[in-house]
Protein backbone atom coordinates (compact mmCIF):
# COMPACT_ATOMS: atom_id res chain seq x y z
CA UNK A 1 20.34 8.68 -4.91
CA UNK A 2 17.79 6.51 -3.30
CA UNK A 3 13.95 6.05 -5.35
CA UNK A 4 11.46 6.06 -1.76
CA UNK A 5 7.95 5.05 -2.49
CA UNK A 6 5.10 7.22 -0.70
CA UNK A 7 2.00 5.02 -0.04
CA UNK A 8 -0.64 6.48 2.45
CA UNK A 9 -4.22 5.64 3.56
CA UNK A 10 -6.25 5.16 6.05
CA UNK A 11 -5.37 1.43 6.59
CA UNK A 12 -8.04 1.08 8.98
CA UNK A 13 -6.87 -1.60 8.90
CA UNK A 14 -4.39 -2.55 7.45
CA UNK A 15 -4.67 -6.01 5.31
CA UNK A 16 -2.85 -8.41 2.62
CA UNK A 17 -4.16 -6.18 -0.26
CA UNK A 18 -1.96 -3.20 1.12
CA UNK A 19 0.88 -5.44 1.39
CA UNK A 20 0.60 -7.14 -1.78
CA UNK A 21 0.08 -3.87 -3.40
CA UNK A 22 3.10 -2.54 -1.41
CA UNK A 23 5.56 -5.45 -2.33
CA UNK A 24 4.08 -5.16 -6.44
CA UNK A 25 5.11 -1.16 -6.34
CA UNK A 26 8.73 -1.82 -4.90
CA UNK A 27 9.14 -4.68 -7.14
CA UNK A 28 8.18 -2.72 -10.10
CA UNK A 29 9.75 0.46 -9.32
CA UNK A 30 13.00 -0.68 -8.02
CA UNK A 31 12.33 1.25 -4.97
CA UNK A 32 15.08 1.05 -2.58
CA UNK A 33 11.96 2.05 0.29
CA UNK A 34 8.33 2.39 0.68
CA UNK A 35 7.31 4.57 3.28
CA UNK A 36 3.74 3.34 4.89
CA UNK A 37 2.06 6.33 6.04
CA UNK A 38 -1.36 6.18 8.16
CA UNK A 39 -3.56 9.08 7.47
CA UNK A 40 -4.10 11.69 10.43
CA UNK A 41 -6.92 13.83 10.09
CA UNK A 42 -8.25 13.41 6.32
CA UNK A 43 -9.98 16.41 5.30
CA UNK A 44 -12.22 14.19 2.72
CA UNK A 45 -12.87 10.84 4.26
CA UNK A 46 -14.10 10.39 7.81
CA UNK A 47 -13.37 7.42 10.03
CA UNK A 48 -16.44 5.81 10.72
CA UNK A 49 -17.57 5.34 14.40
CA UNK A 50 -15.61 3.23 16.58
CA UNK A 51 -12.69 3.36 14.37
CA UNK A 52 -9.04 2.49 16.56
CA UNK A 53 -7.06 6.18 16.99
CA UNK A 54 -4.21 7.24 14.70
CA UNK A 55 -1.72 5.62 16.86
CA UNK A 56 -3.85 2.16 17.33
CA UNK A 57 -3.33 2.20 13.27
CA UNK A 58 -0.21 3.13 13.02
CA UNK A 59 1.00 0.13 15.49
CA UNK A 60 -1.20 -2.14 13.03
CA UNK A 61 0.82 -0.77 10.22
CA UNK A 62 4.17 -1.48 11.64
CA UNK A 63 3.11 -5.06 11.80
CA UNK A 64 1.58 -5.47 8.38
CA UNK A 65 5.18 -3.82 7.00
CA UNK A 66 7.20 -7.29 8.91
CA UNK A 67 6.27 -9.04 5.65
CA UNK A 68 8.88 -7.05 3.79
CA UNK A 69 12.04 -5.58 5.24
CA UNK A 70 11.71 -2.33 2.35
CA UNK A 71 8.17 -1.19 3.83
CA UNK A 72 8.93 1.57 6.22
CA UNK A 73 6.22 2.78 8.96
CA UNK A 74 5.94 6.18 8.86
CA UNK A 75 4.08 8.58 11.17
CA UNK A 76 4.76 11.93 9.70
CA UNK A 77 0.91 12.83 9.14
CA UNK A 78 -0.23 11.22 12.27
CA UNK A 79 1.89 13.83 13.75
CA UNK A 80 0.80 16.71 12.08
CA UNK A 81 -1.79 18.88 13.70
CA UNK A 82 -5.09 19.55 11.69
CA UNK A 83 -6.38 17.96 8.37
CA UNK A 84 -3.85 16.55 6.72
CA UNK A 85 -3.27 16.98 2.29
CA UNK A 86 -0.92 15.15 0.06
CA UNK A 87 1.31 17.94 -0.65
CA UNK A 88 2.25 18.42 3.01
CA UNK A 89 3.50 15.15 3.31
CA UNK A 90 5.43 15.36 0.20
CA UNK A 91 6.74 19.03 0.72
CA UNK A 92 8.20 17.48 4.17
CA UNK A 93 9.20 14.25 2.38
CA UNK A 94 11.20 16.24 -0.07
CA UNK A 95 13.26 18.62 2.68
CA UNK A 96 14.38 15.02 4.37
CA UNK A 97 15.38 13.54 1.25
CA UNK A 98 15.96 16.55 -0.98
CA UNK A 99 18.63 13.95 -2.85
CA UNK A 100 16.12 11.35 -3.61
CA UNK A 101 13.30 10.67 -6.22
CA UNK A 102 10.17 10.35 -4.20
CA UNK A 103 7.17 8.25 -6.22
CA UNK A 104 3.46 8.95 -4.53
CA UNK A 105 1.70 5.66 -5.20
CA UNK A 106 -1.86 5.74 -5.76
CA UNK A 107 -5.38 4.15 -7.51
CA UNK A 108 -6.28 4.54 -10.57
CA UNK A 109 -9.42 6.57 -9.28
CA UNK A 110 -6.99 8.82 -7.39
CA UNK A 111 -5.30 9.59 -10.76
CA UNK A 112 -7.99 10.48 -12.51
CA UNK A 113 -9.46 12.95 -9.75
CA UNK A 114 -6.00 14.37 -9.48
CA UNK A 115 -6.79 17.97 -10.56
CA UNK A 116 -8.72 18.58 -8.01
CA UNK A 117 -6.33 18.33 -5.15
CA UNK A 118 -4.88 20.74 -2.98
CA UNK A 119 -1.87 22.45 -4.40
CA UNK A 120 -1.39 18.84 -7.39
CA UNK A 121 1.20 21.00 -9.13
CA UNK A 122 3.76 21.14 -5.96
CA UNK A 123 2.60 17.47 -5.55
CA UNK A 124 4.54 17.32 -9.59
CA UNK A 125 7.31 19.22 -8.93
CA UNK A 126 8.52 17.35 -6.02
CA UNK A 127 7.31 13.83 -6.81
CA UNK A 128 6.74 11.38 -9.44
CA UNK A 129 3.15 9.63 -9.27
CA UNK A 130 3.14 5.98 -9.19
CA UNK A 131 -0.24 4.34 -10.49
CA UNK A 132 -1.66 1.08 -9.70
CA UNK A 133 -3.79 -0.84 -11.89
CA UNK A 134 -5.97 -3.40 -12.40
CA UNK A 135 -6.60 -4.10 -15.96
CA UNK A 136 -9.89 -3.96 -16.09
CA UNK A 137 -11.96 -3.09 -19.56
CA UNK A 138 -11.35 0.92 -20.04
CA UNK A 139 -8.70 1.07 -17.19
CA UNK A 140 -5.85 1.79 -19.36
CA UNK A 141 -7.32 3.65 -21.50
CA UNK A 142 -8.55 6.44 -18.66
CA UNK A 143 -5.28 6.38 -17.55
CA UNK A 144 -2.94 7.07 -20.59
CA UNK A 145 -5.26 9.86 -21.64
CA UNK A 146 -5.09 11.52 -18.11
CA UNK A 147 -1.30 10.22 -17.63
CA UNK A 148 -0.80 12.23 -21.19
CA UNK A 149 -2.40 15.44 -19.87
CA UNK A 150 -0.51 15.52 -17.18
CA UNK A 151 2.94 14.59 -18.63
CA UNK A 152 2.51 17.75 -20.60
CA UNK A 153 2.41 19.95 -17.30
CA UNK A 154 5.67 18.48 -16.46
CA UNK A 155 4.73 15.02 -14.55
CA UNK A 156 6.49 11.81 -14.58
CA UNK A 157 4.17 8.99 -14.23
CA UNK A 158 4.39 5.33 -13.90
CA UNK A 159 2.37 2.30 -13.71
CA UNK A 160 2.27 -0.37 -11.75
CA UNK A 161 0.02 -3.56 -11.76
CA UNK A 162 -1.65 -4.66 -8.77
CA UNK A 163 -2.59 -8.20 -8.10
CA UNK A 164 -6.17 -8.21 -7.29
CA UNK A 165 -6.94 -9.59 -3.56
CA UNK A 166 -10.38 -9.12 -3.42
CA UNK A 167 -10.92 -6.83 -0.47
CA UNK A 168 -11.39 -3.42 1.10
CA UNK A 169 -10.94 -2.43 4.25
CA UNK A 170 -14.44 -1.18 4.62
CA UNK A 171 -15.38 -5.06 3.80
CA UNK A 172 -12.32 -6.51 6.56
CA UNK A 173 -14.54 -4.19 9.24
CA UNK A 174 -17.92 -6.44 8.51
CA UNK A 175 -15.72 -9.89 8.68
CA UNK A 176 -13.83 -9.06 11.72
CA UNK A 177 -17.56 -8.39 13.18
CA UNK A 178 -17.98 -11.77 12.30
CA UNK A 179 -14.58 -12.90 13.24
CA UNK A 180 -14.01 -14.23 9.88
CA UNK A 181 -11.42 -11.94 8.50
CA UNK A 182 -8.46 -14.31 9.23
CA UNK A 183 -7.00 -14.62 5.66
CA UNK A 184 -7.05 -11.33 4.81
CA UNK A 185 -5.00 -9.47 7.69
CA UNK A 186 -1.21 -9.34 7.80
CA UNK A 187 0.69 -11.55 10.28
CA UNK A 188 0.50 -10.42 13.99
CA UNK A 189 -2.64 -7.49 12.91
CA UNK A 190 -5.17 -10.22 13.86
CA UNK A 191 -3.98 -10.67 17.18
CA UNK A 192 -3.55 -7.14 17.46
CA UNK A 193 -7.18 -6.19 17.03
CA UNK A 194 -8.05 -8.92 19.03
CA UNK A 195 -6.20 -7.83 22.55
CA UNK A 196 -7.05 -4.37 21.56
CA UNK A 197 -10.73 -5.38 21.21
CA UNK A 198 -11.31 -3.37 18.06
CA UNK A 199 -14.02 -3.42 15.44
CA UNK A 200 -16.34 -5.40 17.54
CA UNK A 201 -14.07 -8.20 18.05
CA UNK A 202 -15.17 -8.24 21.90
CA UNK A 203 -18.42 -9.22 21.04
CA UNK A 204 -19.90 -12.94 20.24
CA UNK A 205 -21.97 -12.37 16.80
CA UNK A 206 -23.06 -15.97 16.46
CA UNK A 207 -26.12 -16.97 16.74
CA UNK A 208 -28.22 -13.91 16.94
CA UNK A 209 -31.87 -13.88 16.62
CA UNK A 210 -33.04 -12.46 13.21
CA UNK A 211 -33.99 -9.09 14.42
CA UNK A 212 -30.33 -9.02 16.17
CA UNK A 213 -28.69 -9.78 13.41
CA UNK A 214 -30.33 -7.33 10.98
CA UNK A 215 -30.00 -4.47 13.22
CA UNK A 216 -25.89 -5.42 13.61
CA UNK A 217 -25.53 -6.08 9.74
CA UNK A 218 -27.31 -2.95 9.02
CA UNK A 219 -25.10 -0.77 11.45
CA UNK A 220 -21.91 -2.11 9.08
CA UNK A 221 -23.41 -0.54 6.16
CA UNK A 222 -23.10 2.46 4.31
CA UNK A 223 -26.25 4.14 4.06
CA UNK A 224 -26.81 3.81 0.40
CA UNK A 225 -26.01 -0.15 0.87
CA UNK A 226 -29.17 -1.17 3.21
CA UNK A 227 -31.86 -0.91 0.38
CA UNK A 228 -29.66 -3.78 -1.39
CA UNK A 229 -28.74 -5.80 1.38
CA UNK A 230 -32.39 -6.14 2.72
CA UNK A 231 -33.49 -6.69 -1.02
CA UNK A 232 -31.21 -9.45 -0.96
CA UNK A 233 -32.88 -11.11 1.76
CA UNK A 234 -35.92 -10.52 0.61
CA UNK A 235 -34.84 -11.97 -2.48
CA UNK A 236 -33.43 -15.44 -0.95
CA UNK A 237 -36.22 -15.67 1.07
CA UNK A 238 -38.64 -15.69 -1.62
CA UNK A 239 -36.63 -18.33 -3.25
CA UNK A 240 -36.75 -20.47 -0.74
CA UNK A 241 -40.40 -20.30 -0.61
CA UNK A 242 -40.53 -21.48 -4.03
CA UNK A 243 -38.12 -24.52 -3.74
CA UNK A 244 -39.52 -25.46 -0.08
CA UNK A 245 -35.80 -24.87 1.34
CA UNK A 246 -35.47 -22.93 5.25
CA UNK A 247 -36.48 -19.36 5.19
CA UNK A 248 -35.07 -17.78 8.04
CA UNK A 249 -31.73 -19.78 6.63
CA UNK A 250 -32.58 -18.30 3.56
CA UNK A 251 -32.88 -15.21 4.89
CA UNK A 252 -29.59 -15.12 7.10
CA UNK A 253 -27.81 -16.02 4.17
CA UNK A 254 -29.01 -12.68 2.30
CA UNK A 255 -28.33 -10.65 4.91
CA UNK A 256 -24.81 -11.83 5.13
């Protein structure tokens, strides 16, 4: 009887914090798989504009997983029709592998909001949940009251510590803009994105006046993020003022 990790997102895209995360869950759950598995249509989250298509991610995907041999690429929801839940994946999971203990890995977040997913009790009768962590103040104490509650309905639940690589995707969009993501995106992805010409990476974002760059920062922000960011160049500009330093450097700087 094999143990096959379930580990989905939108990897969009995918980068070394997936991977890392990836290796740390097979490591610590003796998994004898992980199945990678791009998100197709998410009925909570929508891709922002531009994003590559399902497939486009998918092929990203089954590049990041060459690190390790035991990450699988998996298209199962990419080929499902509609929005896509949790439990359908692992209901389908389950009737290929009906011998095998399936783990759904997620965030500590994701535990916590657990109860209000679609159908979370055939989610428990057909997997195990998985949780990464972080260890940050409060962490582990959210989680062993929720992983309590839900051990009483029947769930099996264990944790797994992540090592922190300080990124998001939503972060790896803005440096690819700036074509400064290198570090942070899986062998081959890079070059991927770059013959692809994804996430901007056609364009030439050096150099831009100061009204050009604003109005390209502020279109990789989330709404409620602009306020901040233009406070912070507001911010370093009046700082340079004060100690007689460059304040359209200053202000640059802020913005970035």
């Amino acid at each position: 009887m094999a143990r096959i990790g379930i580990y989905g997102g939108t990897f969009n895209p995918p980068h070394t914090g997936h991977i890392s995360a990836a290796i740390a869950a097979v490591d610590a759950l003796r998994l004898d798989k992980l199945l990678m598995i791009p998100t197709g249509v998410s009925p909570h989250k929508q891709l922002p504009a531009g994003s590559p298509t399902s497939r486009q991610r998918l092929e990203m995907v089954t590049l990041a997983a060459q690190a390790d041999p035991r990450i699988i690429p998996c298209d199962i929801e990419i080929r499902r029709e509609g929005p896509s839940y949790t439990y359908q994946t692992v209901l389908q999971l389950k009737e290929r592998y009906p011998a095998d203990t399936l783990i759904l890995l997620m965030g500590t977040d994701m535990l916590l909001s657990f109860d209000s997913w679609r159908q979370p009790e055939t989610i428990l009768q057909n997997a195990a949940l998985g949780v990464f962590y972080r260890g940050e103040p409060g962490e582990l104490e959210a989680i062993e009251n929720k992983k309590q509650a839900l051990e009483r309905v029947g769930a099996q639940i264990f944790l797994v510590k992540n090592p922190v690589i300080p990124i998001s995707s939503t972060q790896l969009r803005r440096m690819l803009v700036f074509r400064c993501a290198g570090p942070f995106l899986p062998e081959g992805v890079g070059e991927y994105i770059a013959k692809s010409r994804l996430y901007g990476a056609e364009n030439d974002m050096r150099g831009l006046s100061m009204e050009r760059l604003e109005e390209e920062t502020v279109k990789l922000l989330k709404p409620q993020r602009v306020a901040h960011v233009l406070g912070c160049r507001d911010t370093a500009v009046a700082l340079a003022r004060h100690w007689g330093a460059d304040e359209t450097d200053a202000a640059r700087a802020g913005l970035l």
